[in-house]
C-alpha atoms as a PDB file:
ATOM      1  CA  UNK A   1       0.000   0.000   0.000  1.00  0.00           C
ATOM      2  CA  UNK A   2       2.802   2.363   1.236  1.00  0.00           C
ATOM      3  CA  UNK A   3       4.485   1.477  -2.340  1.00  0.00           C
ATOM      4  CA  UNK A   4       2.097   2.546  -4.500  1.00  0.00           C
ATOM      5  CA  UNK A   5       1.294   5.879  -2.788  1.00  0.00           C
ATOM      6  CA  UNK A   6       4.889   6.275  -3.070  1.00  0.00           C
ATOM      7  CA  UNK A   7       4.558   5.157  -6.821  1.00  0.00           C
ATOM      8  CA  UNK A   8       1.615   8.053  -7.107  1.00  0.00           C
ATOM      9  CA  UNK A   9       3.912  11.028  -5.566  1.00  0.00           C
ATOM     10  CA  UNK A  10       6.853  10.089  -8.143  1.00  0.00           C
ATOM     11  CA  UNK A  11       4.742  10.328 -11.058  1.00  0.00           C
ATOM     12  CA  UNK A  12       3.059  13.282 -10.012  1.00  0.00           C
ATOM     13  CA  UNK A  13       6.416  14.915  -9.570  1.00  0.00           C
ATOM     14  CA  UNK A  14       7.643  13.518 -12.833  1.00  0.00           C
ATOM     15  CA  UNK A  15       4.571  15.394 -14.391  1.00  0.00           C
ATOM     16  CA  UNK A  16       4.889  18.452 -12.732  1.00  0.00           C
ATOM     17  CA  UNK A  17       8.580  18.451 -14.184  1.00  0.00           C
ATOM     18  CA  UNK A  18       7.603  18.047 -17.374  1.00  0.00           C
ATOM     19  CA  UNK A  19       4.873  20.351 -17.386  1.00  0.00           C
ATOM     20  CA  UNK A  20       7.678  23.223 -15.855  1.00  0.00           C
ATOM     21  CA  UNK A  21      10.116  22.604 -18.418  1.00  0.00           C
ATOM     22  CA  UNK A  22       7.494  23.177 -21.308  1.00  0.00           C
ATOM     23  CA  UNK A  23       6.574  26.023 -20.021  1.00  0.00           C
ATOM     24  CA  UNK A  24      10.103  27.265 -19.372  1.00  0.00           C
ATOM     25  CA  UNK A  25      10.784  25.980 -23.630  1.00  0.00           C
ATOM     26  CA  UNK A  26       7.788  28.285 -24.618  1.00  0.00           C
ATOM     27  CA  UNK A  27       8.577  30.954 -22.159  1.00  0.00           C
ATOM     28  CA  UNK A  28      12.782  30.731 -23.976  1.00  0.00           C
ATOM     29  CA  UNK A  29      10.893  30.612 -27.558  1.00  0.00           C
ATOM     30  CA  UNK A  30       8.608  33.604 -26.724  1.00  0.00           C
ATOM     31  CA  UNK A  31      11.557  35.339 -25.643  1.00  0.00           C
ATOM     32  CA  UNK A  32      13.466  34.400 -28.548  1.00  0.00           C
ATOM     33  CA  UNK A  33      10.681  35.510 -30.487  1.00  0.00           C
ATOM     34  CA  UNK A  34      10.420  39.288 -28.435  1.00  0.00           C
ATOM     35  CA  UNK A  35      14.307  39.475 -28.878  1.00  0.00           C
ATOM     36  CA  UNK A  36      13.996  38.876 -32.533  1.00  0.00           C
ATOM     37  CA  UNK A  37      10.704  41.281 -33.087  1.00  0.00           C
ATOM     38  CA  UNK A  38      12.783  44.089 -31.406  1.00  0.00           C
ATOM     39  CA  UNK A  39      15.927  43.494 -33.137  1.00  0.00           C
ATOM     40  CA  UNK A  40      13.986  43.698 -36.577  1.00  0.00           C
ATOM     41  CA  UNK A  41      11.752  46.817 -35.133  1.00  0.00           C
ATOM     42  CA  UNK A  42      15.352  48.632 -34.930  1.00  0.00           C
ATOM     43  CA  UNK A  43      16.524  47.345 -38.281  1.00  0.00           C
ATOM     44  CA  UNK A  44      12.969  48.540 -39.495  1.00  0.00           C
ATOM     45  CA  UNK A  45      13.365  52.501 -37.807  1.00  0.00           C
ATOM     46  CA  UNK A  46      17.250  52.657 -38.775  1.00  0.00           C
ATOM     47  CA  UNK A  47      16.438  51.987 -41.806  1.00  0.00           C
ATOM     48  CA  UNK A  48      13.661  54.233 -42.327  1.00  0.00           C
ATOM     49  CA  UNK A  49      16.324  56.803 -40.505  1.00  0.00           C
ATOM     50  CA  UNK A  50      18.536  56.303 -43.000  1.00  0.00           C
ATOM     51  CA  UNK A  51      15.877  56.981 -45.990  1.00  0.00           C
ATOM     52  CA  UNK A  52      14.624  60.190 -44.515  1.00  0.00           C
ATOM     53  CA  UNK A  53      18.790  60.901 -43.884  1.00  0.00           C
ATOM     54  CA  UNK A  54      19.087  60.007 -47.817  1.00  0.00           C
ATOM     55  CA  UNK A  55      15.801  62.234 -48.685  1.00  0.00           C
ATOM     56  CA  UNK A  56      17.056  64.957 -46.924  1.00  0.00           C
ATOM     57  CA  UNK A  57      20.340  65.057 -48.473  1.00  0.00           C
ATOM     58  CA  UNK A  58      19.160  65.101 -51.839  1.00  0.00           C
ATOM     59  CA  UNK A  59      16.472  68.010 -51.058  1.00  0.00           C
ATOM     60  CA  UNK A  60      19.885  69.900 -49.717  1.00  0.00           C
ATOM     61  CA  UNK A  61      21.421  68.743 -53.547  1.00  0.00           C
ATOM     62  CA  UNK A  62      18.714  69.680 -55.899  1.00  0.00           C
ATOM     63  CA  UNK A  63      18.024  73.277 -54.523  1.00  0.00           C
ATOM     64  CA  UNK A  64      20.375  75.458 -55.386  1.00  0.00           C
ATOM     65  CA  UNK A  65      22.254  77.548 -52.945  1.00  0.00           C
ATOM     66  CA  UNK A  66      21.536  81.484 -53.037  1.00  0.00           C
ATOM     67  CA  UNK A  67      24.444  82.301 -54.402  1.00  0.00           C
ATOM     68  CA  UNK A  68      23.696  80.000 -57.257  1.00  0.00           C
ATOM     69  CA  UNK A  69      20.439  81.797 -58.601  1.00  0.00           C
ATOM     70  CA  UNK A  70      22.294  85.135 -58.108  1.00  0.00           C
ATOM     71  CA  UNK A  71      24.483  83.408 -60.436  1.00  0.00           C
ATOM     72  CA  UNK A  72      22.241  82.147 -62.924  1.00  0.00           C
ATOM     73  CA  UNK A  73      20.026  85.397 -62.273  1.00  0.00           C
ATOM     74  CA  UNK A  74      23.319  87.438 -63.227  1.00  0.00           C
ATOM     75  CA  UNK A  75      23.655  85.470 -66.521  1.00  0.00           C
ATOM     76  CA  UNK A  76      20.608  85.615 -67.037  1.00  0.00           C
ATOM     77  CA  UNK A  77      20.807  89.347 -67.438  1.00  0.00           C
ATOM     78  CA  UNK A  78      24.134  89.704 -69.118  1.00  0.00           C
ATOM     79  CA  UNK A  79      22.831  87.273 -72.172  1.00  0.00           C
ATOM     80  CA  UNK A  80      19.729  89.545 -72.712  1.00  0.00           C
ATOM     81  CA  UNK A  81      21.852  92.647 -72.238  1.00  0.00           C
ATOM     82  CA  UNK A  82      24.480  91.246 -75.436  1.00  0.00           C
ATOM     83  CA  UNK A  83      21.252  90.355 -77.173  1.00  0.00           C
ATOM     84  CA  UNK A  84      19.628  93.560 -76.995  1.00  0.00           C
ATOM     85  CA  UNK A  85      22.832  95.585 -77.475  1.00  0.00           C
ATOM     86  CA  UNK A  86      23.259  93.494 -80.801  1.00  0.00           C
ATOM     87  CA  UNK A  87      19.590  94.377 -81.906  1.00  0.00           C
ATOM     88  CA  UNK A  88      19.886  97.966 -81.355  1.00  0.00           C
ATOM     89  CA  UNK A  89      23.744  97.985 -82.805  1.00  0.00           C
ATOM     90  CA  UNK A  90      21.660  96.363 -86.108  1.00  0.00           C
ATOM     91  CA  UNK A  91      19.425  98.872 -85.874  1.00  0.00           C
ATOM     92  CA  UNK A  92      21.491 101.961 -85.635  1.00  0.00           C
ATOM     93  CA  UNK A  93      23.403 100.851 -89.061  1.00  0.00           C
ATOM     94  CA  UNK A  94      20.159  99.779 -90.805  1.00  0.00           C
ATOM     95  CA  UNK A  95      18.669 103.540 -90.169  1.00  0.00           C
ATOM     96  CA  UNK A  96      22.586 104.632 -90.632  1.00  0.00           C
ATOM     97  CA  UNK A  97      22.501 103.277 -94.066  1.00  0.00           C
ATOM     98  CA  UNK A  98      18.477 104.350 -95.172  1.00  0.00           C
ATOM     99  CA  UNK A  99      19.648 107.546 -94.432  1.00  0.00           C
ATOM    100  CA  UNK A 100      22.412 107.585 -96.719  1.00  0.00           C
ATOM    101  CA  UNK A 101      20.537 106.058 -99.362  1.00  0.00           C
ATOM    102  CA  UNK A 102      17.772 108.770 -98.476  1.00  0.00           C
ATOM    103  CA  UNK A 103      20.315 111.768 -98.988  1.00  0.00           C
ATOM    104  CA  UNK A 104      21.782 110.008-102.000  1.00  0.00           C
ATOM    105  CA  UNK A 105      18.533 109.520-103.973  1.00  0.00           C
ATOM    106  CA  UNK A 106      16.985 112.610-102.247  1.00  0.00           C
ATOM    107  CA  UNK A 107      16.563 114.633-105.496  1.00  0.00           C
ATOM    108  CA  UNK A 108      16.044 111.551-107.964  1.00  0.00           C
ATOM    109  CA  UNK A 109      12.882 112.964-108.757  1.00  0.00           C
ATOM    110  CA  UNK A 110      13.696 116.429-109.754  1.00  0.00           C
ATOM    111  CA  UNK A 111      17.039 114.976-111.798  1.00  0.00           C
ATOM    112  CA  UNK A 112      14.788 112.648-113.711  1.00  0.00           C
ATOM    113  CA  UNK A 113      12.607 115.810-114.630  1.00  0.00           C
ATOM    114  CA  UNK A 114      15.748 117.607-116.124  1.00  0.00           C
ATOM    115  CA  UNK A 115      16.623 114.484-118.107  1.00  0.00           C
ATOM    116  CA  UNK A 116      14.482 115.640-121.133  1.00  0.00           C
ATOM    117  CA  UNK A 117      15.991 119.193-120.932  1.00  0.00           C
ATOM    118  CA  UNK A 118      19.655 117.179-121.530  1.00  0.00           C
ATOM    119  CA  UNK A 119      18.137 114.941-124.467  1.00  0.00           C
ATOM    120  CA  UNK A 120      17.095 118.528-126.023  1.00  0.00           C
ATOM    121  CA  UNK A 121      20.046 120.020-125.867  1.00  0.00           C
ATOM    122  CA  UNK A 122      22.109 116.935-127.094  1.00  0.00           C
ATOM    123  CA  UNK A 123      19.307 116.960-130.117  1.00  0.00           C
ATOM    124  CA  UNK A 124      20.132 121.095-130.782  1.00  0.00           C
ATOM    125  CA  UNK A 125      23.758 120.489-130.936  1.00  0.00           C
ATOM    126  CA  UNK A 126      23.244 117.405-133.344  1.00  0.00           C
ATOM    127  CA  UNK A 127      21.225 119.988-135.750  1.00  0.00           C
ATOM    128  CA  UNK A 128      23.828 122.729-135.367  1.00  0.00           C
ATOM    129  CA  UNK A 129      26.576 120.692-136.316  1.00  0.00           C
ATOM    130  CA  UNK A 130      24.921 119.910-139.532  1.00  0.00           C
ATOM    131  CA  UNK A 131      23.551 123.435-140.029  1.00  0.00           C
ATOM    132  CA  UNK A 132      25.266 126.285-142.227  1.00  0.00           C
ATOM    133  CA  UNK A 133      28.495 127.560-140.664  1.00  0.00           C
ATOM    134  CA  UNK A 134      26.997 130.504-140.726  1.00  0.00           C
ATOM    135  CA  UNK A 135      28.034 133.636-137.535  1.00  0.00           C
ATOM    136  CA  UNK A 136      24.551 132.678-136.466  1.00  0.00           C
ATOM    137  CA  UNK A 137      24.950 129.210-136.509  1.00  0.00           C
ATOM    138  CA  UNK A 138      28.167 129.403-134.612  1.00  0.00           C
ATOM    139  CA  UNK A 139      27.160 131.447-131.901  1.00  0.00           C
ATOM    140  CA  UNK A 140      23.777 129.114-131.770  1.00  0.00           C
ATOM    141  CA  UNK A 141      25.958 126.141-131.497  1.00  0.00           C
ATOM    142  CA  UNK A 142      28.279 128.133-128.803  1.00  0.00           C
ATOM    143  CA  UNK A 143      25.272 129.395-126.573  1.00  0.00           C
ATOM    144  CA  UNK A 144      24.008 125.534-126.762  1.00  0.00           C
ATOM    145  CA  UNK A 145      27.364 123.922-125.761  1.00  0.00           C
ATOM    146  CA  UNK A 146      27.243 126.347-122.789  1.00  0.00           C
ATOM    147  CA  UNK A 147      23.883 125.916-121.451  1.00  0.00           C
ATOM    148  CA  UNK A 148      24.551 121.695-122.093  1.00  0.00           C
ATOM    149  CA  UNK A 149      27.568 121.758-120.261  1.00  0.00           C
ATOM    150  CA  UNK A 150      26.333 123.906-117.326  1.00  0.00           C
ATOM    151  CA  UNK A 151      23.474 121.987-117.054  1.00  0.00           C
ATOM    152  CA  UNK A 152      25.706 118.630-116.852  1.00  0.00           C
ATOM    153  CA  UNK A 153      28.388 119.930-114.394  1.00  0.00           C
ATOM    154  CA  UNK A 154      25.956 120.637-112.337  1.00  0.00           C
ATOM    155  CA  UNK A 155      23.897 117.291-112.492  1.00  0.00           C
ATOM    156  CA  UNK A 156      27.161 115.354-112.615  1.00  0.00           C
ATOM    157  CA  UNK A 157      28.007 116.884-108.887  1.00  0.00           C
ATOM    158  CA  UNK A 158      24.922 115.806-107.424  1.00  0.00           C
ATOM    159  CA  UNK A 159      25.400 112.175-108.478  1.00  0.00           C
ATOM    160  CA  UNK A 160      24.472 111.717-112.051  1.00  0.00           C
ATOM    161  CA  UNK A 161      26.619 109.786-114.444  1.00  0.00           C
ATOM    162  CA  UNK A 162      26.069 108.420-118.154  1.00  0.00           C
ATOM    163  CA  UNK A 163      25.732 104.751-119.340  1.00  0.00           C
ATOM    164  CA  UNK A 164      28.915 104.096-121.485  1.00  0.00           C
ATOM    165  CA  UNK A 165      27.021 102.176-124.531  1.00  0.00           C
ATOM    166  CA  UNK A 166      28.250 102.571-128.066  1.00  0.00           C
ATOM    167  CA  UNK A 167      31.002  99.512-128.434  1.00  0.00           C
ATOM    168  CA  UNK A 168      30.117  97.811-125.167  1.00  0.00           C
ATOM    169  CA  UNK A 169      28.537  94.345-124.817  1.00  0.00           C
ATOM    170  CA  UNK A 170      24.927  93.983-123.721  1.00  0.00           C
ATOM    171  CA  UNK A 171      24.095  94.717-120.194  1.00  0.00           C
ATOM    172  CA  UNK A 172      20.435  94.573-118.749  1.00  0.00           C
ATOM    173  CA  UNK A 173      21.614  95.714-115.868  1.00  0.00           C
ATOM    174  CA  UNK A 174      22.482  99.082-117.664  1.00  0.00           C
ATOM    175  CA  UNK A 175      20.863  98.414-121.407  1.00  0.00           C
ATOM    176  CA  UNK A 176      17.260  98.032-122.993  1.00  0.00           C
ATOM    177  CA  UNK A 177      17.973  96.594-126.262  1.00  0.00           C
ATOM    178  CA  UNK A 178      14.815  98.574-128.881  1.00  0.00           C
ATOM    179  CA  UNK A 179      16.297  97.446-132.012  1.00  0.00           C
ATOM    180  CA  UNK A 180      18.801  94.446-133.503  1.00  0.00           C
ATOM    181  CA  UNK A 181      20.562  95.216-136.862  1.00  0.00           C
ATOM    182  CA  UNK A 182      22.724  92.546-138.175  1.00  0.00           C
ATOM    183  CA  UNK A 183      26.194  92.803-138.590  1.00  0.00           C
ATOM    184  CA  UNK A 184      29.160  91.068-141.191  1.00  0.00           C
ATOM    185  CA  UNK A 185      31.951  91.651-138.369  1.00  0.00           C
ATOM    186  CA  UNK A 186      31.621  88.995-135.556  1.00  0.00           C
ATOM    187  CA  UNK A 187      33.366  91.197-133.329  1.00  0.00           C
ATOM    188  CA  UNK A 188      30.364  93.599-133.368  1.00  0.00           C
ATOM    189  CA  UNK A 189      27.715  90.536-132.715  1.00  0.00           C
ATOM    190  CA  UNK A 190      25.670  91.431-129.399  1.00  0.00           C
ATOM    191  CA  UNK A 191      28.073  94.772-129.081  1.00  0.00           C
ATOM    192  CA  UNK A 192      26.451  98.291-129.142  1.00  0.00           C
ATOM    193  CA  UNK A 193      26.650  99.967-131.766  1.00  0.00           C
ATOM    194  CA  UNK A 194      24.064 102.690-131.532  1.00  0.00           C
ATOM    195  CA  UNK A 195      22.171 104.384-128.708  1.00  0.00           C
ATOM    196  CA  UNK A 196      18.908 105.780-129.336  1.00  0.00           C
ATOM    197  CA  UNK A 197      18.143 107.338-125.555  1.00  0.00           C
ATOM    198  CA  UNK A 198      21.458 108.146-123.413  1.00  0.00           C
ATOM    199  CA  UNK A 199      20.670 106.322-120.244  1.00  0.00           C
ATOM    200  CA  UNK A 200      21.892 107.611-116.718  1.00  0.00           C
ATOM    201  CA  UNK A 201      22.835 106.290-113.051  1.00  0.00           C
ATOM    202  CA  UNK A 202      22.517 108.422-109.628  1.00  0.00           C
ATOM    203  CA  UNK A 203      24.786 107.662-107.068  1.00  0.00           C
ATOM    204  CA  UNK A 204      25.564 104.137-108.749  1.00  0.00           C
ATOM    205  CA  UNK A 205      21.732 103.687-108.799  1.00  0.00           C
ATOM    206  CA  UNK A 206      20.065 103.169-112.742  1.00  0.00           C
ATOM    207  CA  UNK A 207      17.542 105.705-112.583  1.00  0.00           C
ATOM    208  CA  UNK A 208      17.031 105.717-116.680  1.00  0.00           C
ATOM    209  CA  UNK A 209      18.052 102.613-119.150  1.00  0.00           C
ATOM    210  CA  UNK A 210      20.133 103.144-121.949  1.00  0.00           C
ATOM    211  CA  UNK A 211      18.026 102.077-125.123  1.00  0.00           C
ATOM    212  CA  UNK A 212      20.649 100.893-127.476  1.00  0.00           C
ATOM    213  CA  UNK A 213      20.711  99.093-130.990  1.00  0.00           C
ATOM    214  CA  UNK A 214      22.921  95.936-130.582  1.00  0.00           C
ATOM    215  CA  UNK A 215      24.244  94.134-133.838  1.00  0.00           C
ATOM    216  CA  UNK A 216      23.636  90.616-134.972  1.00  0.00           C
END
């Protein structure tokens, strides 16, 4: 009887052993678990730390420092100061030059008007050289040369200059061919070799065409 009380009390203890040491195992693999929650909780927040660290630094990169926009800001400026100094430097020769052309041409119009007056007198002095020598002839021709020359000096200091025609080549920059006559001589083939209107340039400018006859 004594035995197998005795029996009863050993097993009970044997239990109660076992039942301790499990609950010490899941209290070590709770704590294991804790130890390893915690551990990845830091890794979690340093790493997160290290992000916002990261962010942070590259904020501080991309925007630029003050003294960096002055900079920019500065050349900035200059470029649009070069460009505008440029446009009004372009400016100040284009009016420069209209001007000059504008004083050059200024009496074009009245010149042009006097052109008929020269083709007149060039036609009188063509007459009087076939006419009579007669004293009255002479003095006709005289008084004609003067007025024709006067009349030129003066136009010639203001600008005006004749087309050289008779013997040149064809020019349509300067020439208006009216007539073509044919000629035996090749040398005289598209050459000049009458002029039926004088034709005149003012300052360099073709105000009237010489009308020529070029030979064939």
């Amino acid at each position: 009887m004594f035995k197998g009380k005795k029996q009863e009390e050993t097993n009970t203890e044997e239990v109660v052993d076992k039942a301790q040491q499990e609950t010490g195992a899941q209290n070590d693999t709770s704590k294991t678990e804790e130890m390893e929650g915690a551990e990845g909780t830091q890794d979690t927040v340093r790493e997160a730390s290290e992000d916002a660290k990261s962010g942070a630094e590259q904020e501080q990169k991309a925007e630029p420092t003050v003294e960096e926009q002055l900079t920019a800001k500065l050349a900035e400026s200059n470029d649009k100061y070069i460009r505008l100094a440029a446009e009004f430097d372009n400016y100040r020769r284009r009016v420069a030059k209209e001007k000059l052309d504008l004083i050059s041409t200024a009496g074009e119009d009245v010149i042009k008007g006097l052109l008929p007056v020269l083709d007149d007198c060039e036609r009188a002095l063509q007459v009087l050289e076939t006419a009579t020598e007669t004293e009255a002839a002479k003095a006709a021709k005289e008084g004609t040369e003067l007025i024709y020359n006067k009349l030129m000096g003066y136009l010639k200091s203001k600008g005006l200059a004749p087309i050289e025609a008779v013997g040149k080549e064809l020019d349509t920059d300067f020439h208006e061919a009216v007539a073509q006559f044919p000629v035996q001589e090749a040398e005289k083939k598209n050459k000049i070799f009458d002029v039926t209107q004088q034709g005149y340039t003012l300052n360099g400018k073709v105000i009237r065409f010489a009308k020529v006859v070029v030979g064939i």
